[in-house]
C-alpha atoms as a PDB file:
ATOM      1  CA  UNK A   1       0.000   0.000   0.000  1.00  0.00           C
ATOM      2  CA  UNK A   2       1.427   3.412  -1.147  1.00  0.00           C
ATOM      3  CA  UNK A   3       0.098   6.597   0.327  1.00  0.00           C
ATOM      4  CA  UNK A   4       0.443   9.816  -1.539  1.00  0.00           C
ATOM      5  CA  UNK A   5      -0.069  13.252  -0.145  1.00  0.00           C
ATOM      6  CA  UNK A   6      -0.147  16.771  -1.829  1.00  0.00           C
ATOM      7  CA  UNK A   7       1.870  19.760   0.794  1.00  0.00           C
ATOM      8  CA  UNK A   8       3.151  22.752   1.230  1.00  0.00           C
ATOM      9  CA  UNK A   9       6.183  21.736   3.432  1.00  0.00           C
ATOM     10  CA  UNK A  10       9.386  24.122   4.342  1.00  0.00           C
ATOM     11  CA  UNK A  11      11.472  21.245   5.884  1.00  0.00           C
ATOM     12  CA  UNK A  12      12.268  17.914   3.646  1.00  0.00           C
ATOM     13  CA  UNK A  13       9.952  14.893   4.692  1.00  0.00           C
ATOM     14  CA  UNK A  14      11.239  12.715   7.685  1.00  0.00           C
ATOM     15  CA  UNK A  15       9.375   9.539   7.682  1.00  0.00           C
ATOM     16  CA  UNK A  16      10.085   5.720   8.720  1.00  0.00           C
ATOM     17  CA  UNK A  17       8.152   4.542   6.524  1.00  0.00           C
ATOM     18  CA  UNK A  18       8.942   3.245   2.700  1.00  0.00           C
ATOM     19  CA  UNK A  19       5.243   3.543   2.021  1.00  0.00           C
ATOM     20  CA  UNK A  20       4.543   7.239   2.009  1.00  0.00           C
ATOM     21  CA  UNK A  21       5.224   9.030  -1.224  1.00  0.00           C
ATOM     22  CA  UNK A  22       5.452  13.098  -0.482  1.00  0.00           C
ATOM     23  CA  UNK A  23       4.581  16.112  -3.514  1.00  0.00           C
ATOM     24  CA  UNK A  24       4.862  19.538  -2.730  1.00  0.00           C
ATOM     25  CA  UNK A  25       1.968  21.874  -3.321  1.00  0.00           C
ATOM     26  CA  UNK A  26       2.795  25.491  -3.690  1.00  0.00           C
ATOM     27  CA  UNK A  27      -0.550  26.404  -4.356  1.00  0.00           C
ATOM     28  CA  UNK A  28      -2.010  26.047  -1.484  1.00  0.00           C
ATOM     29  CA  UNK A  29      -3.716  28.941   0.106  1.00  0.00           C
ATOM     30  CA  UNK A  30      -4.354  29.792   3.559  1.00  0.00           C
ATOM     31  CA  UNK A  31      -5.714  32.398   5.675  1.00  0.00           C
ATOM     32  CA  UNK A  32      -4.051  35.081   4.466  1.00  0.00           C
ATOM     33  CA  UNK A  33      -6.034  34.657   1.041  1.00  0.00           C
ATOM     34  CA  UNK A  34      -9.407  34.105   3.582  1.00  0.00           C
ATOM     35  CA  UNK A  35     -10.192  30.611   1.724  1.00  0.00           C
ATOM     36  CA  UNK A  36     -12.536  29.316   4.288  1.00  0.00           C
ATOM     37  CA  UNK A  37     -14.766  32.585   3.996  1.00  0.00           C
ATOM     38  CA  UNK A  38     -15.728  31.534   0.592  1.00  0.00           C
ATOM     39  CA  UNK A  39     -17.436  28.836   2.103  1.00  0.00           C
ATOM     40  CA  UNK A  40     -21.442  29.773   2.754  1.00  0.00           C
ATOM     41  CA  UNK A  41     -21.711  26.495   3.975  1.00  0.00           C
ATOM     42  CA  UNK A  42     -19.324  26.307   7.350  1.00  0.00           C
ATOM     43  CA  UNK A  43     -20.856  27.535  10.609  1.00  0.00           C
ATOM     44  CA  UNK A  44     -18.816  30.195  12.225  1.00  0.00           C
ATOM     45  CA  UNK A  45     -17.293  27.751  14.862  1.00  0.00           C
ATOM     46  CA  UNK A  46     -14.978  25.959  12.567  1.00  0.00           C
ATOM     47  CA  UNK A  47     -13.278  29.263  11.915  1.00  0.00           C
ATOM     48  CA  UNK A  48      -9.984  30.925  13.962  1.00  0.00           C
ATOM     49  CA  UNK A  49     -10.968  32.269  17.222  1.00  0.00           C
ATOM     50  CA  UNK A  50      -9.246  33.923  20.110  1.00  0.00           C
ATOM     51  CA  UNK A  51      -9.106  31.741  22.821  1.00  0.00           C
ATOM     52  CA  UNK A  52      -8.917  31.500  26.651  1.00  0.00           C
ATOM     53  CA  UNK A  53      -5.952  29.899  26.687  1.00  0.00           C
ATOM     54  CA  UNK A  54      -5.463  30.015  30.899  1.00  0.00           C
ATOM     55  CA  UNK A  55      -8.589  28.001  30.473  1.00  0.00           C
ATOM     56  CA  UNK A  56      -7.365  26.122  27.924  1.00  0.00           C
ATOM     57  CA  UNK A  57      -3.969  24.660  29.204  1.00  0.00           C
ATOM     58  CA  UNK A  58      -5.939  24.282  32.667  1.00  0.00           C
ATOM     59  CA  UNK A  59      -8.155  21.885  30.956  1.00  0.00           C
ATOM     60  CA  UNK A  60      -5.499  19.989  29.202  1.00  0.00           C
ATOM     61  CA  UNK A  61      -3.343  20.416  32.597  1.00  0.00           C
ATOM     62  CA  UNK A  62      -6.157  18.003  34.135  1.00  0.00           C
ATOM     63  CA  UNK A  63      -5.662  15.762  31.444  1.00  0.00           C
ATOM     64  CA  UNK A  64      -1.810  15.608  32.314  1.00  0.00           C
ATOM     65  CA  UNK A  65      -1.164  16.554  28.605  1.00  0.00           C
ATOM     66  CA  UNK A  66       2.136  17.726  27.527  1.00  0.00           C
ATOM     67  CA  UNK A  67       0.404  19.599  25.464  1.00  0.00           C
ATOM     68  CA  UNK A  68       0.354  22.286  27.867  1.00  0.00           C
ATOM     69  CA  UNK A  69       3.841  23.071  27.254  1.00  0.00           C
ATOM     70  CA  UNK A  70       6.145  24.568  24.902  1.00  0.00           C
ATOM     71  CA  UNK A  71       6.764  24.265  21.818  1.00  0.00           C
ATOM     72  CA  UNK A  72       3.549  21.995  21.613  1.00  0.00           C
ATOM     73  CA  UNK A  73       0.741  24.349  22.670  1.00  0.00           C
ATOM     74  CA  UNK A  74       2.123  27.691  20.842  1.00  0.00           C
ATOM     75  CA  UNK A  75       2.573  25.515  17.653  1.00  0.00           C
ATOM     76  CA  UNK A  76      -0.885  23.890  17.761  1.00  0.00           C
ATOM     77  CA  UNK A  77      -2.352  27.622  17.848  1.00  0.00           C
ATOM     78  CA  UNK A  78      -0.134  29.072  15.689  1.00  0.00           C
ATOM     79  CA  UNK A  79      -1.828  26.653  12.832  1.00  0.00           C
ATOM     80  CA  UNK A  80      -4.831  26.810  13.746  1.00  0.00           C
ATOM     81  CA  UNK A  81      -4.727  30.446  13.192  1.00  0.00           C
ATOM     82  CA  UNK A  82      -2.070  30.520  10.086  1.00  0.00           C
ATOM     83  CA  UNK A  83      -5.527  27.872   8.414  1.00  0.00           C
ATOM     84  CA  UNK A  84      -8.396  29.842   9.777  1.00  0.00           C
ATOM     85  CA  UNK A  85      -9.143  26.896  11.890  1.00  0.00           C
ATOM     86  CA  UNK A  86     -10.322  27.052  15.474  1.00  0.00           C
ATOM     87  CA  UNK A  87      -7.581  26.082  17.854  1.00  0.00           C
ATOM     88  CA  UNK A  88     -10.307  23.611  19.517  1.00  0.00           C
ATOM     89  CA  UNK A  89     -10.888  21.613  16.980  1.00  0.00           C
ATOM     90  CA  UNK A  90      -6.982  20.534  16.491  1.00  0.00           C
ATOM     91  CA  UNK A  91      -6.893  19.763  19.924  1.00  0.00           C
ATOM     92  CA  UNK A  92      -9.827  17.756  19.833  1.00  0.00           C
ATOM     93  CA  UNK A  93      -7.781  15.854  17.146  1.00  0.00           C
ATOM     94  CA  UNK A  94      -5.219  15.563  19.726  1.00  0.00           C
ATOM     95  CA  UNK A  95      -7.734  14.220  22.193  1.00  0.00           C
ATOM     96  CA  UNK A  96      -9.272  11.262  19.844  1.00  0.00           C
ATOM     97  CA  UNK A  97      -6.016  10.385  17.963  1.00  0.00           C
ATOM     98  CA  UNK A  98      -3.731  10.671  21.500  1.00  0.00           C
ATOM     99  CA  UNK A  99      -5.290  11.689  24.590  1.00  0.00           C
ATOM    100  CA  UNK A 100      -4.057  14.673  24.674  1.00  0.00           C
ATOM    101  CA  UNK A 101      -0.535  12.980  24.924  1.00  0.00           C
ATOM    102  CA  UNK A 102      -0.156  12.064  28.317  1.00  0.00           C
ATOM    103  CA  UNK A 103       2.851  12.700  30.318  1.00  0.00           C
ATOM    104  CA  UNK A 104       3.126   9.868  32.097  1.00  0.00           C
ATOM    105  CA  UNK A 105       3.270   7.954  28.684  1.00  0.00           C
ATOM    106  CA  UNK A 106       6.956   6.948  28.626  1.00  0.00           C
ATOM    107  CA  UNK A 107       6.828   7.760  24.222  1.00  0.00           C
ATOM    108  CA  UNK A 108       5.183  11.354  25.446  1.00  0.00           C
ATOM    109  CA  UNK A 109       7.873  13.930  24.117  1.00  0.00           C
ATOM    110  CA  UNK A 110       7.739  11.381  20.708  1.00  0.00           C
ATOM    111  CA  UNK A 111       3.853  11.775  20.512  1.00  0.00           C
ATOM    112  CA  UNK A 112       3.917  15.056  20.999  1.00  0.00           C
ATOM    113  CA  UNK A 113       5.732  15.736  17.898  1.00  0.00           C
ATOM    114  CA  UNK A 114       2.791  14.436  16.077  1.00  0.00           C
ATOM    115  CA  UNK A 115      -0.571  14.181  18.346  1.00  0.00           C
ATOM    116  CA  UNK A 116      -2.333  14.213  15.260  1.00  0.00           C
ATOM    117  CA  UNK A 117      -1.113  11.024  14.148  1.00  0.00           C
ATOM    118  CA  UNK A 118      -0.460  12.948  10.369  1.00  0.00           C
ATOM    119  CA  UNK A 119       0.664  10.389   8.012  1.00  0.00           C
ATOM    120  CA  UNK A 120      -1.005   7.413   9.824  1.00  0.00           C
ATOM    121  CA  UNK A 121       0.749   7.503  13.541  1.00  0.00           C
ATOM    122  CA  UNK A 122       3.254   9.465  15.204  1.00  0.00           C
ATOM    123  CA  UNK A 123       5.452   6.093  14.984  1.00  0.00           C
ATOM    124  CA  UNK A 124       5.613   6.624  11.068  1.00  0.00           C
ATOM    125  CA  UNK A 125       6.381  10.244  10.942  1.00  0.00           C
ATOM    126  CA  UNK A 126       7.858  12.153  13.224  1.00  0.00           C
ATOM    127  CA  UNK A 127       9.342  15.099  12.861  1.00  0.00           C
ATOM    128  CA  UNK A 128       8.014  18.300  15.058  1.00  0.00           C
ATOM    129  CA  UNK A 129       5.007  19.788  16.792  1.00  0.00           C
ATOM    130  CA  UNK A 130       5.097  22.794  14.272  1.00  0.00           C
ATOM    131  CA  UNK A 131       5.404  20.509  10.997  1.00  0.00           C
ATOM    132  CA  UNK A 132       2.916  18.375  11.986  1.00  0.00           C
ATOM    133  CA  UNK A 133       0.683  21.149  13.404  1.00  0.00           C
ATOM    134  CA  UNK A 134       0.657  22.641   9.780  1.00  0.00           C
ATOM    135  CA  UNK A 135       0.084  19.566   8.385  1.00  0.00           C
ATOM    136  CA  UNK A 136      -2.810  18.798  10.700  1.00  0.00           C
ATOM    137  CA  UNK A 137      -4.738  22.388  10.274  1.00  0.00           C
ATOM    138  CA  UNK A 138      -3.963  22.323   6.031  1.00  0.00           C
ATOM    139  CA  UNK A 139      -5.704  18.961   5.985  1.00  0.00           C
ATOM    140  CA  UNK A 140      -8.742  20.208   7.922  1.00  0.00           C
ATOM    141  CA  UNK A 141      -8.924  23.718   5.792  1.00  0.00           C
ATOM    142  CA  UNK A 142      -8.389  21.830   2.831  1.00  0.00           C
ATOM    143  CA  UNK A 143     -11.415  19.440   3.954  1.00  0.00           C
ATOM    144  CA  UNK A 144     -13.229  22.507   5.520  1.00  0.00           C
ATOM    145  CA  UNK A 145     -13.191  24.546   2.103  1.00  0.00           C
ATOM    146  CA  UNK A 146     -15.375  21.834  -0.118  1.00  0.00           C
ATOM    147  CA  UNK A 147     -17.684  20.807   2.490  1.00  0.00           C
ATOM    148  CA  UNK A 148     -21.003  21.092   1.332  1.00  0.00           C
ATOM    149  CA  UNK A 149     -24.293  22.090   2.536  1.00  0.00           C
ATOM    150  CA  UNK A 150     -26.013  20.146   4.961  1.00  0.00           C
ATOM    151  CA  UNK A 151     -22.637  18.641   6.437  1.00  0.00           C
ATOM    152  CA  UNK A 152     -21.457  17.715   9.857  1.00  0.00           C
ATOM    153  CA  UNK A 153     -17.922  19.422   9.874  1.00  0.00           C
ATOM    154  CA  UNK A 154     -16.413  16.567  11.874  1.00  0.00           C
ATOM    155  CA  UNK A 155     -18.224  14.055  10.072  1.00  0.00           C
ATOM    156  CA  UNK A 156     -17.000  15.513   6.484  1.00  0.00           C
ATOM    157  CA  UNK A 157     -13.293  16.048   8.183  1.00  0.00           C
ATOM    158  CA  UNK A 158     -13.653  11.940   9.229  1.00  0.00           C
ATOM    159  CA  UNK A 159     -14.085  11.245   5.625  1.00  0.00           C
ATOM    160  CA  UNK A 160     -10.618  11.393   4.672  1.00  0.00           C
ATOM    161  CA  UNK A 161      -8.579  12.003   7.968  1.00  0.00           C
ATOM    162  CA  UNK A 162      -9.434   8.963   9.768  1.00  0.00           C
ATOM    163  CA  UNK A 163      -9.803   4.972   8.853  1.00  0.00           C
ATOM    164  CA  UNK A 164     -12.804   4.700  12.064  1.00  0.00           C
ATOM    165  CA  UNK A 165     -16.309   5.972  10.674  1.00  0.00           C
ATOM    166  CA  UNK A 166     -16.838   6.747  14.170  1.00  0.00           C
ATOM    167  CA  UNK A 167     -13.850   9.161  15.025  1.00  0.00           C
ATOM    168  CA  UNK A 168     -15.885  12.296  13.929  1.00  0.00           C
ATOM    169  CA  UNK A 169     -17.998  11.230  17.175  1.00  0.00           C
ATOM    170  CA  UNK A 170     -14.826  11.261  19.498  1.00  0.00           C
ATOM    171  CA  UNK A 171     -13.320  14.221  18.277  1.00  0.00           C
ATOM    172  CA  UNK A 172     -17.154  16.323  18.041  1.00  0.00           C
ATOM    173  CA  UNK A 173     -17.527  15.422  21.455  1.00  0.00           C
ATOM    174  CA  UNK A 174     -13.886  16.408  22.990  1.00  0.00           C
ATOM    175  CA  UNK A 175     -14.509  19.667  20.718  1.00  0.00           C
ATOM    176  CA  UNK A 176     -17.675  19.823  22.969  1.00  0.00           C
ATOM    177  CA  UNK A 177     -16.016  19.405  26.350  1.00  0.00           C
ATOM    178  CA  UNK A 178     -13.250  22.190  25.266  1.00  0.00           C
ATOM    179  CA  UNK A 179     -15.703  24.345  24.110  1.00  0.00           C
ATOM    180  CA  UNK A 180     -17.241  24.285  27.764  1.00  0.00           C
ATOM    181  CA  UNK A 181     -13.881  24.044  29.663  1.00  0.00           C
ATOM    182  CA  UNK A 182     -12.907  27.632  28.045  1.00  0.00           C
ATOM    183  CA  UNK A 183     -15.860  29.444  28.718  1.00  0.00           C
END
């Protein structure tokens, strides 16, 4: 099995695996061109917001995440925002695909490169919680941007990001529970 992916990378492609075939895309667009505003059919929750982020890293503090340190929580918003994504969503990613990377997980500063499990698992590719961060917030804008009418974001993001027809339930709910944590 051979997986191909179109990106936009800066830094050459470190993976472990012979399997995953890499193209750069300079095309791609993000918010600077305001892509995702184009879209009539995204509710205004998928898009960037300013966060609570005391809130935020309390939340993922109780969840003994590394996440709630540097480079790894900077870099997650840093995407969201460079995507016109909201920051919640990628850490509900986080949530589904790792748990919010616990500390206690002896792989932890590994995972944390790539919570998102980008290019099928963190084992795979690794490189760093900015790359994959970038990687993680194109794939959602790039999902994001075609959605049509009368879609479930996280069920039309679940159509290509993850194997499990059932992940846009995990990740919808997490988004949920963040959504209430920072308010």
């Amino acid at each position: 099995m051979i997986s191909i992916y179109l990106l936009n990378i800066n830094n050459p492609v470190k993976t472990n695996s012979k399997n995953i075939i890499v193209y750069e895309n300079k095309n791609v667009k993000t918010k600077r061109n305001n892509l995702l505003s184009t879209n009539n059919n995204l509710p205004k929750y998928v898009r960037y917001k300013t966060l609570n982020n005391k809130k935020l890293k309390n939340y993922l503090y109780n969840k003994n995440s590394l996440l709630t340190e540097e480079p790894y929580f900077s870099s997650i918003i840093a995407a969201a925002e460079e995507f016109d994504i909201n920051p919640l969503i990628l850490f509900a990613i986080t949530g589904q695909e790792q748990g919010f990377v616990p500390k206690n997980n002896k792989f932890a500063k590994k995972i944390a490169n790539n919570p998102f499990n980008v290019f099928h698992s963190w084992k795979e590719y690794n490189s760093d919680i900015k790359d994959s961060s970038r990687i993680a917030a194109r794939t959602v804008f790039n999902l994001l941007k075609t959605m049509p009418k009368e879609q479930d974001p996280f069920k039309w993001i679940n159509n290509t990001y993850a194997e499990d027809i059932n992940w846009h339930k995990g990740v919808k709910s997490l988004y949920n529970d963040l959504e209430k944590a920072i308010k």
